[in-house]
Protein backbone atom coordinates (compact mmCIF):
# COMPACT_ATOMS: atom_id res chain seq x y z
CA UNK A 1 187.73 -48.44 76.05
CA UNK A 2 188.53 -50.57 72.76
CA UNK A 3 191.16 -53.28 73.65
CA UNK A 4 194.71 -54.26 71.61
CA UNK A 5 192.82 -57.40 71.23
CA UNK A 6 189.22 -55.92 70.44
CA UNK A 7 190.82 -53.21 67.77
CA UNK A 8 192.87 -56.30 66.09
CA UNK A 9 190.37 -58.48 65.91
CA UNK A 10 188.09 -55.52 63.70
CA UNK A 11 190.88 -55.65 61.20
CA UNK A 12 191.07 -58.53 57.95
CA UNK A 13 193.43 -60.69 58.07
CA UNK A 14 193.34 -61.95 54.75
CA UNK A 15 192.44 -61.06 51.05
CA UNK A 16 190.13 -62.90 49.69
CA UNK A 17 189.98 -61.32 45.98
CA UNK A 18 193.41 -62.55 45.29
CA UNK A 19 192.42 -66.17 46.25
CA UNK A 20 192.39 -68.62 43.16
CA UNK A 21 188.25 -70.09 44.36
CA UNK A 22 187.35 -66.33 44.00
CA UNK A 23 186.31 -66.82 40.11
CA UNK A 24 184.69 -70.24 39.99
CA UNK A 25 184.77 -71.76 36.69
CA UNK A 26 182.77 -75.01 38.01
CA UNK A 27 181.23 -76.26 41.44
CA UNK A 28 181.78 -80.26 41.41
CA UNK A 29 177.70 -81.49 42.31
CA UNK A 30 178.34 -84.07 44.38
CA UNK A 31 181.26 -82.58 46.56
CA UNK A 32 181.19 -78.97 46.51
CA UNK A 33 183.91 -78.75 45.16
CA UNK A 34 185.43 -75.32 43.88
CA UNK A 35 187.31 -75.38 40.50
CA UNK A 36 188.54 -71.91 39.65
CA UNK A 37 189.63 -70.48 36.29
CA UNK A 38 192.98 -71.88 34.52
CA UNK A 39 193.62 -67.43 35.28
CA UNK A 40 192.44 -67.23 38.94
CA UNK A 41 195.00 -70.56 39.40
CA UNK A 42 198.02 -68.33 37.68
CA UNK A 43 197.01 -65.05 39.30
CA UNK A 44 197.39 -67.07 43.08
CA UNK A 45 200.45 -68.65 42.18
CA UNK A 46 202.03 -65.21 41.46
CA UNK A 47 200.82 -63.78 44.20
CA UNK A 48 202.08 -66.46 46.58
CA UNK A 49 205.79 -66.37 44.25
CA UNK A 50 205.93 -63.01 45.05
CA UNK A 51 205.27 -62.64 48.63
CA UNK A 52 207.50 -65.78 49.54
CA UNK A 53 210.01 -64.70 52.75
């Protein structure tokens, strides 16, 4: 018998092929840091405009 908590857990919470890191332009050597595309940057920022409450 699958639980509330067992059948919510098999679903994703979040997308992450609207995320702005998901098209990497550069990876900073030293850190690790992400920098995504000037597009992937614009593309989040709508997304997040658009699904404000």
């Amino acid at each position: 018998m699958i639980t509330k908590k067992q059948m919510f857990m098999q679903k994703p919470i979040e997308r992450h092929d609207t995320a702005s890191w998901a098209d990497i332009e550069q990876l900073e050597p030293e850190t690790g840091v992400i920098i995504p595309k000037e597009s992937g940057v614009i593309n989040a920022k709508e997304y997040v405009d658009q699904n404000q409450k």
